[in-house]
N, C-alpha and C. Protein backbone atom coordinates (compact mmCIF):
# COMPACT_ATOMS: atom_id res chain seq x y z
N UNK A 1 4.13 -23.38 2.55
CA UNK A 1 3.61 -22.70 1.38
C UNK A 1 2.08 -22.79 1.31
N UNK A 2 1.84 -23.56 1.66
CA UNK A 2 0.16 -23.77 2.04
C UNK A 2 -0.79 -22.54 2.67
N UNK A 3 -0.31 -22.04 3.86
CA UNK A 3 -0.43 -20.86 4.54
C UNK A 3 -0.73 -19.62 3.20
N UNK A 4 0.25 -19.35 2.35
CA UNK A 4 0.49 -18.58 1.59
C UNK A 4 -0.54 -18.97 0.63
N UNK A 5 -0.72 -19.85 0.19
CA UNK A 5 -1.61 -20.43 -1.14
C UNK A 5 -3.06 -20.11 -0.80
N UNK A 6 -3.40 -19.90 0.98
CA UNK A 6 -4.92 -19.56 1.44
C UNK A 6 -5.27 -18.28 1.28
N UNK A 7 -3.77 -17.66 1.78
CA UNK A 7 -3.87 -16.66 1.63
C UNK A 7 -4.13 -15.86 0.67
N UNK A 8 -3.45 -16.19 -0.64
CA UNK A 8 -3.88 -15.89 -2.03
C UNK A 8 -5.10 -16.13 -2.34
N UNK A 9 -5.66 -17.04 -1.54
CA UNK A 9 -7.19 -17.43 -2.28
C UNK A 9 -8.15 -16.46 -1.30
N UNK A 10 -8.00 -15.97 -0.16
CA UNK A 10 -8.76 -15.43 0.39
C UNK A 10 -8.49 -13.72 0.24
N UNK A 11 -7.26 -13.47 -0.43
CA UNK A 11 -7.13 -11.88 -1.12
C UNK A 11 -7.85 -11.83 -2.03
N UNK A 12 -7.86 -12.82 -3.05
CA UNK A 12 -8.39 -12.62 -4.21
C UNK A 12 -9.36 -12.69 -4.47
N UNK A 13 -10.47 -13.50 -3.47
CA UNK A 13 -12.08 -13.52 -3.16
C UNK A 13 -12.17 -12.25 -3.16
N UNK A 14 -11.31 -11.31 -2.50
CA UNK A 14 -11.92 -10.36 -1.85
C UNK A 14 -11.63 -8.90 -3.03
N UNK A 15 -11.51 -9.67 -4.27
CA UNK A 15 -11.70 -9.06 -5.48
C UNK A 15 -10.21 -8.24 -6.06
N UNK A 16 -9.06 -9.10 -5.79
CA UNK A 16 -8.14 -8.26 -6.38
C UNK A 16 -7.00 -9.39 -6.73
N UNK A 17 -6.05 -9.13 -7.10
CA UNK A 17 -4.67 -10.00 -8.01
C UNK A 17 -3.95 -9.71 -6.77
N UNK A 18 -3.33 -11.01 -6.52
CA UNK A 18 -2.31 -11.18 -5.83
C UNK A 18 -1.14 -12.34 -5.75
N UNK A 19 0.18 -11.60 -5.02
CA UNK A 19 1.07 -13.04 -5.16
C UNK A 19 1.52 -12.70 -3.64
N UNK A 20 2.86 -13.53 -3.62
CA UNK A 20 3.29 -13.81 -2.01
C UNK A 20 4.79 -13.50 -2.85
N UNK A 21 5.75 -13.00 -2.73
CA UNK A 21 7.48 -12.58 -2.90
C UNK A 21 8.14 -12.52 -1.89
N UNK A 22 9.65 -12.95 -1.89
CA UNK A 22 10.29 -12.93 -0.68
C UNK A 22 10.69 -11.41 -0.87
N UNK A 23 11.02 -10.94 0.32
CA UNK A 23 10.83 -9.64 0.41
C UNK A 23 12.32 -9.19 -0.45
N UNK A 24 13.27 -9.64 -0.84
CA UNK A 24 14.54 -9.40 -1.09
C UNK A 24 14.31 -9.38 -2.97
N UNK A 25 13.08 -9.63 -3.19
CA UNK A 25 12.96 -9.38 -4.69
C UNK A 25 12.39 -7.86 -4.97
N UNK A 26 11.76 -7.12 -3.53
CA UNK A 26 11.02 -5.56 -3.55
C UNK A 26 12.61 -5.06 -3.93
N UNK A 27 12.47 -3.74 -4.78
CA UNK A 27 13.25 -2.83 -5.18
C UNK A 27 12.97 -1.87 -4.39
N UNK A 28 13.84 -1.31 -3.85
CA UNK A 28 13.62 0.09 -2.80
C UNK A 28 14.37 1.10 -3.59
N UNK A 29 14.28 2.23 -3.24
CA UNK A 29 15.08 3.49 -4.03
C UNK A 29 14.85 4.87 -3.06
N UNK A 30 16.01 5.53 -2.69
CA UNK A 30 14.82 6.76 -1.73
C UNK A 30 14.33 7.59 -2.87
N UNK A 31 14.65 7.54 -3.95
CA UNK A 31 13.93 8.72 -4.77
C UNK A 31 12.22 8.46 -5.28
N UNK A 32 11.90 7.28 -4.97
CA UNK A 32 10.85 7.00 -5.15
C UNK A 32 9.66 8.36 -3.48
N UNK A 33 10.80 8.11 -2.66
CA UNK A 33 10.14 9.24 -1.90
C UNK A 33 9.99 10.77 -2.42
N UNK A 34 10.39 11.11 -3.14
CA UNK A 34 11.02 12.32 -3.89
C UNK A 34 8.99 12.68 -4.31
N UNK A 35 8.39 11.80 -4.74
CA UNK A 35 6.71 11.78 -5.03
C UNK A 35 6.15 12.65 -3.87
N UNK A 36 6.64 11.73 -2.91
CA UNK A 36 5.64 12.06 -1.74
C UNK A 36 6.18 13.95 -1.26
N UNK A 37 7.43 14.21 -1.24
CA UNK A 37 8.02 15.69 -1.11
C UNK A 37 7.67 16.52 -2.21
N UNK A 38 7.06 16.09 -3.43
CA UNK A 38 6.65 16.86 -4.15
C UNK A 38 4.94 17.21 -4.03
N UNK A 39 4.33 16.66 -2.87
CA UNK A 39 3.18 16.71 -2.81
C UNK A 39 1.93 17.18 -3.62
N UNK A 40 1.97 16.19 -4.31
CA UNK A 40 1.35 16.12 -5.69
C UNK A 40 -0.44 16.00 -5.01
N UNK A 41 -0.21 15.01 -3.60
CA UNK A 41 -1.66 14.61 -3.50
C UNK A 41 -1.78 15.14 -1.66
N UNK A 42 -0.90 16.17 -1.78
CA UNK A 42 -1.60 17.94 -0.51
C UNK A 42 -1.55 16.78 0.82
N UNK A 43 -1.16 16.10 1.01
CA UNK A 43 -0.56 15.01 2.23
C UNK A 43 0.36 15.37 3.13
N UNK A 44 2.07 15.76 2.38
CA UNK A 44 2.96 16.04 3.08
C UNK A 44 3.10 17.23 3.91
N UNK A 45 3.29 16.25 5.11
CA UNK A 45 3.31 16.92 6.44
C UNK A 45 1.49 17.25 6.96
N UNK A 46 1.11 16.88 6.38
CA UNK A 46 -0.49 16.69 7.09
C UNK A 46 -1.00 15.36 7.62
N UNK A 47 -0.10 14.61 7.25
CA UNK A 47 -0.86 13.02 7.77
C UNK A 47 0.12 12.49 8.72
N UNK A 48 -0.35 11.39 10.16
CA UNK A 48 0.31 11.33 10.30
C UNK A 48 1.72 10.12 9.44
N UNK A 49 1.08 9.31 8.85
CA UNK A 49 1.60 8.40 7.71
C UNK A 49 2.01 8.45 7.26
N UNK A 50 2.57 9.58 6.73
CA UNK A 50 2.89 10.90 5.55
C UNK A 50 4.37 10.91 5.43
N UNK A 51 5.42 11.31 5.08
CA UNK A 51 6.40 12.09 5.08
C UNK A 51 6.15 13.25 5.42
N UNK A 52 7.22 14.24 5.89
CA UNK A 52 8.10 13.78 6.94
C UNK A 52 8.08 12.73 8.06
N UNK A 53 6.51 13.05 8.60
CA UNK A 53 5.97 12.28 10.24
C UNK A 53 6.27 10.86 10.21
N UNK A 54 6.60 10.33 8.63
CA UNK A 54 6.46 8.80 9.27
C UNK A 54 8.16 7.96 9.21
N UNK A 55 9.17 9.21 8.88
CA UNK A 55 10.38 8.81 9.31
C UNK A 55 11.26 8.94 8.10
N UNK A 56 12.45 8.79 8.84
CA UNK A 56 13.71 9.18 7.42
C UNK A 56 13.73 7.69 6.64
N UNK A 57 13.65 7.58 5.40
CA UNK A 57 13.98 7.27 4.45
C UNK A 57 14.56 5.66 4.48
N UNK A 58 15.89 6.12 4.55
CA UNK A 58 16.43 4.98 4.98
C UNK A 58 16.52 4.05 5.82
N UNK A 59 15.78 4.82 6.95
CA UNK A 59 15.67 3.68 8.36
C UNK A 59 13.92 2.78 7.82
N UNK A 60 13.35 3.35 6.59
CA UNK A 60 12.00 3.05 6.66
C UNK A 60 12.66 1.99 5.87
N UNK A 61 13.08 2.27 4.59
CA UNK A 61 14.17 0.92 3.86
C UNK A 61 14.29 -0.27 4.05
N UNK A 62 15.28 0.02 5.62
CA UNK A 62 15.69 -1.20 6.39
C UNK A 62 14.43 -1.97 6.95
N UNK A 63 13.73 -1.00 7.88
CA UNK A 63 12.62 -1.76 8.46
C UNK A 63 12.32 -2.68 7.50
N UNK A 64 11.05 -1.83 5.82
CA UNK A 64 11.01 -3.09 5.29
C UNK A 64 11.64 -4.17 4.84
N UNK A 65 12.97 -4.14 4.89
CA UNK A 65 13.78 -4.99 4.12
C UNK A 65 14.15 -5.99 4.85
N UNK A 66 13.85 -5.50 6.32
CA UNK A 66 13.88 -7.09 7.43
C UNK A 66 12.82 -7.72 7.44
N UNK A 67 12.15 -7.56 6.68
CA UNK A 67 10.47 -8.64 6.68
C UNK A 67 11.04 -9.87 5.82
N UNK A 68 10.56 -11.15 5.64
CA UNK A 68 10.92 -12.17 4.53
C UNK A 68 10.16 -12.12 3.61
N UNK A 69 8.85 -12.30 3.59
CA UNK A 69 7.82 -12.03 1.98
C UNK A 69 6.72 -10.64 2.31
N UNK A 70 6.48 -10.76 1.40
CA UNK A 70 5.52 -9.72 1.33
C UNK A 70 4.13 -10.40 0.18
N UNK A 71 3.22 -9.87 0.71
CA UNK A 71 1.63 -10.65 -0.05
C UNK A 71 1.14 -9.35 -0.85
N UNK A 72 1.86 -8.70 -1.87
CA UNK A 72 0.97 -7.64 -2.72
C UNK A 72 0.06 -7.87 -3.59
N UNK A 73 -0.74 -7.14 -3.85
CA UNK A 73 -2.28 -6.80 -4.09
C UNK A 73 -2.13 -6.14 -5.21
N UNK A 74 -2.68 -5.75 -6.28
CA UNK A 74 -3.55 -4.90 -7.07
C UNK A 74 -5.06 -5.06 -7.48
N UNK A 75 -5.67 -3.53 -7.72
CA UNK A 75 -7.03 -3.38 -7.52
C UNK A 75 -6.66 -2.93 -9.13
N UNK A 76 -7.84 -3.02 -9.96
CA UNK A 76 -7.96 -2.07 -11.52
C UNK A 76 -9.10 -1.64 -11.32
N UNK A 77 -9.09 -0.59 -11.54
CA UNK A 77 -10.59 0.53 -11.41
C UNK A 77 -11.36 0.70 -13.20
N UNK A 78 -11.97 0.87 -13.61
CA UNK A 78 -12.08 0.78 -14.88
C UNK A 78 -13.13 2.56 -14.70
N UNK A 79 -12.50 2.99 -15.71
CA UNK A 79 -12.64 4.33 -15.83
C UNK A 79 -13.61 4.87 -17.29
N UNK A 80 -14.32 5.67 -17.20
CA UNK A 80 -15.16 6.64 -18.60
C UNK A 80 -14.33 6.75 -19.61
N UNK A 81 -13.12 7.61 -19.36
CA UNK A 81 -12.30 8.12 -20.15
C UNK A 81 -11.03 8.23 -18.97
N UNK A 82 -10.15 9.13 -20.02
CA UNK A 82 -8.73 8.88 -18.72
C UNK A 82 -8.92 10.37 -17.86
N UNK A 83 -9.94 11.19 -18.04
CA UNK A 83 -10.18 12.12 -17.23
C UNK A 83 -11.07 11.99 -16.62
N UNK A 84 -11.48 10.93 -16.02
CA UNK A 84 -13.17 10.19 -15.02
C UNK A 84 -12.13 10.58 -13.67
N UNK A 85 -12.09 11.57 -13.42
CA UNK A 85 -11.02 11.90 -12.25
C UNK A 85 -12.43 11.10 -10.88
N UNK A 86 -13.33 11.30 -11.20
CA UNK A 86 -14.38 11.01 -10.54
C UNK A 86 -14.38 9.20 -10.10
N UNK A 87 -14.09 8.42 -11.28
CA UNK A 87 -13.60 7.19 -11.31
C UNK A 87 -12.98 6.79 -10.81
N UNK A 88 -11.50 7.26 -11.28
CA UNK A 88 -10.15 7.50 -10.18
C UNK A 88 -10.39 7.12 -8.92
N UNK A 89 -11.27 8.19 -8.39
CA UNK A 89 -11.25 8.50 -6.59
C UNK A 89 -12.30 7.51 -6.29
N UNK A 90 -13.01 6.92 -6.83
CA UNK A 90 -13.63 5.89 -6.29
C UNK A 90 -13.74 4.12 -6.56
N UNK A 91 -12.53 4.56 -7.37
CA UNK A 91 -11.06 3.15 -7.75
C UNK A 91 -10.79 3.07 -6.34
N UNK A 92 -9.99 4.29 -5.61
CA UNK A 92 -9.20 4.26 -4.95
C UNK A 92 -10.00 4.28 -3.66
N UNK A 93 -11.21 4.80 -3.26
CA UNK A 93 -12.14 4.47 -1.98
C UNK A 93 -12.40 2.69 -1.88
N UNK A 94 -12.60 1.89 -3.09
CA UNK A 94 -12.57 0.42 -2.91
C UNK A 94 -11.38 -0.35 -2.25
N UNK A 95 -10.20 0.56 -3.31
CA UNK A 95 -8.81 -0.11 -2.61
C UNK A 95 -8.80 0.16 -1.33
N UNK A 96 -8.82 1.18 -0.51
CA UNK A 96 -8.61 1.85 0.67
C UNK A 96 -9.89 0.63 1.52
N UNK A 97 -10.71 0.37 0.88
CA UNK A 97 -11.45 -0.45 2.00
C UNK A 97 -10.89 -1.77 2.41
N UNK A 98 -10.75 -2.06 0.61
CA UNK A 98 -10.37 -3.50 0.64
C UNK A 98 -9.10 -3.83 1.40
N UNK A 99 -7.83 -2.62 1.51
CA UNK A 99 -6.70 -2.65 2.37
C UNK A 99 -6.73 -2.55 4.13
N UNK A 100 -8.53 -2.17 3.90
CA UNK A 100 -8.45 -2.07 6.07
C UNK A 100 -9.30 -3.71 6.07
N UNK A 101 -9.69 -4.07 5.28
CA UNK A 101 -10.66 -5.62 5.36
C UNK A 101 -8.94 -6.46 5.19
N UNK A 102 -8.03 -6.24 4.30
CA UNK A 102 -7.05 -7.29 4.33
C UNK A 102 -6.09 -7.21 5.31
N UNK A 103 -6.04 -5.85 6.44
CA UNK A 103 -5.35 -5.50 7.33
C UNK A 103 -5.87 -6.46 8.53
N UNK A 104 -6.94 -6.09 8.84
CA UNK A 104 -7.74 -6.95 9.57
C UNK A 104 -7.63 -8.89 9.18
N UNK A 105 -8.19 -9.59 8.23
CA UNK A 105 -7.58 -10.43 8.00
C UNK A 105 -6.10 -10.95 8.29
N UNK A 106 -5.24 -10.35 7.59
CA UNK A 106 -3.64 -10.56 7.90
C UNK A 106 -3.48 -10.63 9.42
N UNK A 107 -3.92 -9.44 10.34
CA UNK A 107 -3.95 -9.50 11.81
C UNK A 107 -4.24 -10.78 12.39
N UNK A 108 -4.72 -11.53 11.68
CA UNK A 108 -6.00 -12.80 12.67
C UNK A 108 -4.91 -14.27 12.32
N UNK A 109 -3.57 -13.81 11.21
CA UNK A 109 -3.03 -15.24 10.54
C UNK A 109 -1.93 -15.23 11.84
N UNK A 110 -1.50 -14.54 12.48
CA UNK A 110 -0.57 -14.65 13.58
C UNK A 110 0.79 -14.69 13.26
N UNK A 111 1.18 -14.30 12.53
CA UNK A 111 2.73 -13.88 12.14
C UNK A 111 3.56 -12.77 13.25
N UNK A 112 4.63 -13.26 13.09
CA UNK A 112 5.50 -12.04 14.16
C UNK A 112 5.46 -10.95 13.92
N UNK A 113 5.37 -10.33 12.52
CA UNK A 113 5.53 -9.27 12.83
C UNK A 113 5.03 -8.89 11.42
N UNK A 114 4.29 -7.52 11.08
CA UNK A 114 3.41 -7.39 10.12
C UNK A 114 3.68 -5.99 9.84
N UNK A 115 3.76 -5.45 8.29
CA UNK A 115 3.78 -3.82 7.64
C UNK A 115 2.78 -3.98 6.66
N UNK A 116 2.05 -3.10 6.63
CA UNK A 116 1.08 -2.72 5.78
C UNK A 116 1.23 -1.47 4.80
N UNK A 117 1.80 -1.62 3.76
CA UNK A 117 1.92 0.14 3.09
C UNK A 117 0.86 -0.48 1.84
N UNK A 118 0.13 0.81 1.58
CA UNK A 118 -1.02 1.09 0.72
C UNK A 118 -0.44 1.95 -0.55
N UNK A 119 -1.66 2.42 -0.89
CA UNK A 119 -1.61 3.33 -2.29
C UNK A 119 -1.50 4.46 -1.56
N UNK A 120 -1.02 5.40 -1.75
CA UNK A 120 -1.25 6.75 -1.66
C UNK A 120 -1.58 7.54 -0.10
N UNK A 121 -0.55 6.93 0.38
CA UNK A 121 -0.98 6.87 2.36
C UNK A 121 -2.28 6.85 2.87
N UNK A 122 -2.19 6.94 4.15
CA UNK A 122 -3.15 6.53 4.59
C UNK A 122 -4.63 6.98 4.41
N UNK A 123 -5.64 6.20 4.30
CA UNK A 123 -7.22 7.29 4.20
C UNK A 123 -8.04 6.09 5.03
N UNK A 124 -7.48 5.94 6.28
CA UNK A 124 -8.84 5.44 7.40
C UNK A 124 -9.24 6.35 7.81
N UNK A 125 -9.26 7.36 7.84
CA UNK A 125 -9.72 8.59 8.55
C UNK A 125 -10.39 9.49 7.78
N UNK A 126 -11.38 10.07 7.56
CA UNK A 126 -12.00 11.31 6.61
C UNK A 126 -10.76 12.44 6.81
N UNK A 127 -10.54 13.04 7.82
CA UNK A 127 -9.37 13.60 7.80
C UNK A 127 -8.36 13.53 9.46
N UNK A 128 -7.10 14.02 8.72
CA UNK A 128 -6.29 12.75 9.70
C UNK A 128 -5.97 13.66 10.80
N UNK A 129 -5.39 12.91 11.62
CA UNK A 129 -5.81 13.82 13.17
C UNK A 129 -4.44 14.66 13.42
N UNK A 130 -3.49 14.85 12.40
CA UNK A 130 -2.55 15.47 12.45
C UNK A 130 -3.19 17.34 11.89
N UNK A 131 -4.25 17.12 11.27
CA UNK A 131 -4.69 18.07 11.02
C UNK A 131 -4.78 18.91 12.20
N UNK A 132 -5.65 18.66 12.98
CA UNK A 132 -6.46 19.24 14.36
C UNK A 132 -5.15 19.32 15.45
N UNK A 133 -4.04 18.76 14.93
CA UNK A 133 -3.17 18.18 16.60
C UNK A 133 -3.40 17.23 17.53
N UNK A 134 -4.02 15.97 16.88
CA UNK A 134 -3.90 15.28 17.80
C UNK A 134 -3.58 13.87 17.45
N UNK A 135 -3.35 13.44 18.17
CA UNK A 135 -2.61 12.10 17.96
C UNK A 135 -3.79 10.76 16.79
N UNK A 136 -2.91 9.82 16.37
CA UNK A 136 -3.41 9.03 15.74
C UNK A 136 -4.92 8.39 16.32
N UNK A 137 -5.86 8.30 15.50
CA UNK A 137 -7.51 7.87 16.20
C UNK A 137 -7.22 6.42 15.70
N UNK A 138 -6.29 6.06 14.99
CA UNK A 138 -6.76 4.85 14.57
C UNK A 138 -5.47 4.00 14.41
N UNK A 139 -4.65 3.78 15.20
CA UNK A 139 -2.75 3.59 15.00
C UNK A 139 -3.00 1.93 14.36
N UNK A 140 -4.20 1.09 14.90
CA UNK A 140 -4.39 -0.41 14.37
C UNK A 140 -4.39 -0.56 13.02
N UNK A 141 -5.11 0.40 12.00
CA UNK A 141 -5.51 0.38 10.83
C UNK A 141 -4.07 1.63 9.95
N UNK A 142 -3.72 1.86 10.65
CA UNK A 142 -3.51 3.49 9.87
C UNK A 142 -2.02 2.72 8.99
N UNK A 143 -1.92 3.28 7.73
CA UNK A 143 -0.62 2.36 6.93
C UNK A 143 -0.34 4.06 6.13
N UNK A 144 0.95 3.93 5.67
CA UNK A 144 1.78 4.36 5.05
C UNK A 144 1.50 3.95 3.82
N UNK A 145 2.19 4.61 2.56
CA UNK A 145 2.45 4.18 1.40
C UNK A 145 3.49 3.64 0.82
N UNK A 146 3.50 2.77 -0.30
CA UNK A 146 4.64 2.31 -0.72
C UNK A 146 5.38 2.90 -1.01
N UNK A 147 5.21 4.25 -1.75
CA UNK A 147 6.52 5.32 -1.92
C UNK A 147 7.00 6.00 -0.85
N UNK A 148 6.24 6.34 0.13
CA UNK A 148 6.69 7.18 1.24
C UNK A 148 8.16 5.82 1.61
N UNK A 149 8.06 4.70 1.68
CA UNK A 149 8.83 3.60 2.03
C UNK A 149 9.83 2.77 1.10
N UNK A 150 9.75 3.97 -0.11
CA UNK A 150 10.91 3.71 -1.58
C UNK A 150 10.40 2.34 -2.05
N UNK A 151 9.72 2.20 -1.72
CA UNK A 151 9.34 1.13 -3.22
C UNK A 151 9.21 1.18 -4.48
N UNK A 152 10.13 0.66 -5.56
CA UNK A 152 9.43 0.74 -6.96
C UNK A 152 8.51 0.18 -7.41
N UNK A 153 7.39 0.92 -7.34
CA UNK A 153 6.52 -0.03 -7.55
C UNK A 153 5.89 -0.98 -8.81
N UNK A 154 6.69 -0.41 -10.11
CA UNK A 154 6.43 -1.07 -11.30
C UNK A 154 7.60 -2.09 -11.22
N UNK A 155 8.48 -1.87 -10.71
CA UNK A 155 9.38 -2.82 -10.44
C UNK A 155 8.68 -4.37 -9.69
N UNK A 156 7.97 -3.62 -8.69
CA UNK A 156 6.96 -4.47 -7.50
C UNK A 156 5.90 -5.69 -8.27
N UNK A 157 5.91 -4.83 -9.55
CA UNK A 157 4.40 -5.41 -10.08
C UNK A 157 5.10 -6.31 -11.38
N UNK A 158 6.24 -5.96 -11.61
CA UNK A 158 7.10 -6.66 -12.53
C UNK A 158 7.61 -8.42 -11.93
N UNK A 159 7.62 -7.66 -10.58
CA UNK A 159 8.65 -9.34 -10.03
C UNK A 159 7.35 -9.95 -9.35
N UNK A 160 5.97 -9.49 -9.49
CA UNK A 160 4.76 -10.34 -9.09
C UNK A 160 4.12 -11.05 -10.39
N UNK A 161 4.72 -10.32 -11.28
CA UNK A 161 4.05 -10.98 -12.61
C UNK A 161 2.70 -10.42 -13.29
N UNK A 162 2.86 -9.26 -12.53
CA UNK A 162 1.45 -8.06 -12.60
C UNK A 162 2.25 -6.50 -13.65
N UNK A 163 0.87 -6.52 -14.21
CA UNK A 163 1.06 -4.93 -14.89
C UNK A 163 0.77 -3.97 -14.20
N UNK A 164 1.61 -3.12 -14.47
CA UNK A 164 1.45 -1.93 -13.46
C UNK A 164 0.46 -0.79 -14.27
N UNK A 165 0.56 -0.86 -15.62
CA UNK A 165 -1.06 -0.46 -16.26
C UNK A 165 -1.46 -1.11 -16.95
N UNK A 166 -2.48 -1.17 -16.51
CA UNK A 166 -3.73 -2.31 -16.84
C UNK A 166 -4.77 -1.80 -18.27
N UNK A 167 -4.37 -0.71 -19.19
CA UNK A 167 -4.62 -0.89 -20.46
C UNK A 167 -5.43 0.78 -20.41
N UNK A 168 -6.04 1.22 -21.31
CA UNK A 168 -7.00 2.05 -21.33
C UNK A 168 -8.43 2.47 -20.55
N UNK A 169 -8.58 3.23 -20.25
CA UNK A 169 -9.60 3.54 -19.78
C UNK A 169 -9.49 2.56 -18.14
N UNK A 170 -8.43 2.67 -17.64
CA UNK A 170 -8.59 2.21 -16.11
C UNK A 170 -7.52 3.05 -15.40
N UNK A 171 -7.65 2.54 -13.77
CA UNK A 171 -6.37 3.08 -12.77
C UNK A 171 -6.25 1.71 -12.19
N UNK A 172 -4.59 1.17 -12.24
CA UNK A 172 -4.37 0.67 -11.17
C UNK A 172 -3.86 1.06 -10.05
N UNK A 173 -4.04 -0.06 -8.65
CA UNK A 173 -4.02 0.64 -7.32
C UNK A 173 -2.78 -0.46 -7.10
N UNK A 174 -1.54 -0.39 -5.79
CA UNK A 174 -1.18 -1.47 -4.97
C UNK A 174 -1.25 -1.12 -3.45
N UNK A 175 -1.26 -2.50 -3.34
CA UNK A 175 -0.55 -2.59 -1.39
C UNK A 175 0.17 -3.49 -1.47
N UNK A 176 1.07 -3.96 0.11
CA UNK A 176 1.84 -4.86 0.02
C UNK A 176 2.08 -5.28 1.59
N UNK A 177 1.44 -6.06 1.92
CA UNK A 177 1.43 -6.72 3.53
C UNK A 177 3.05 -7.62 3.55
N UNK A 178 3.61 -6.94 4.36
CA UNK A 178 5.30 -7.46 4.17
C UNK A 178 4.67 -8.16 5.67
N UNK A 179 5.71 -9.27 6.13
CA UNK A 179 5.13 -10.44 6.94
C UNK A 179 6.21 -11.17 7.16
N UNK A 180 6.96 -11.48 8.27
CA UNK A 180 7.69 -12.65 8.74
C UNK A 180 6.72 -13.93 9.66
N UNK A 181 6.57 -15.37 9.23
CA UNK A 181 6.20 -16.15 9.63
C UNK A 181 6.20 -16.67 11.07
């Protein structure tokens, strides 16, 4: 547990709330994918991270559900008003950094085997190379989202002991580094 307790202290330096859960407390659902097919945020089928490209549903499920804990994150962006759409997107450029700085980190603790799903798929890339046709530029960094992978995620933030909104005038963000020892 020690391992885990550094770990918490060295997420949270790095400016965000976090816990460690065994992975069998994440709630999965495929309708939580149902978001990503409604392409609310012009992704599906353009990334490769994305739905369809990053696999059926249920086999994504299982994958995560064979990990033992998972180390999730939330970022709170604090916003003008609730239409600072401008705010929003640069809530979410911090999270997106802070998730390739904790990707990197997590890489260096030596665990068997490591998933990274983010907020809102992947954005290491200005734009993703599924656009142009060509293969992934960045397969080390590049993560999926928690919904593309049925996570509930207020559920997620419920069994971490975290709010999933963080009050007026903000956005919250998650990730969730799933991890067998």
């Amino acid at each position: 547990m020690e391992e885990y307790a550094q770990l918490l202290k060295q997420t949270e330096a790095e400016g965000c709330r976090a816990a460690v859960i065994d992975v069998n407390q994440v709630r999965f659902d495929p309708v939580f994918r149902d978001a990503c097919a409604a392409n609310a945020c012009g992704n599906y089928g353009r990334c490769w991270m994305c739905p369809p490209d990053i696999g059926e549903i249920h086999e994504l499920i299982a994958q995560a559900s064979s990990f033992e804990k998972a180390l999730v994150y939330q970022t709170i962006g604090e916003l003008e008003d609730s239409y600072d759409f401008e705010g929003m997107m640069d809530a979410a450029k911090a999270h997106n950094e802070l998730s390739i700085r904790l990707s990197t980190l997590f890489k260096e603790q030596g665990f068997s085997k490591i998933l990274h799903l983010g907020s809102g798929g992947c954005h290491v890339c200005e734009v993703c190379a599924k656009r142009t046709n060509e293969p992934c530029r960045r397969p080390d960094l590049a993560m999926s989202s928690l919904e593309a992978y049925g996570v509930d995620v207020s559920a997620l933030a419920r069994a971490c002991g975290m709010k999933y909104i963080n009050g007026e005038n903000t956005v919250t963000y998650f990730g969730a580094l799933f991890f067998c020892p």
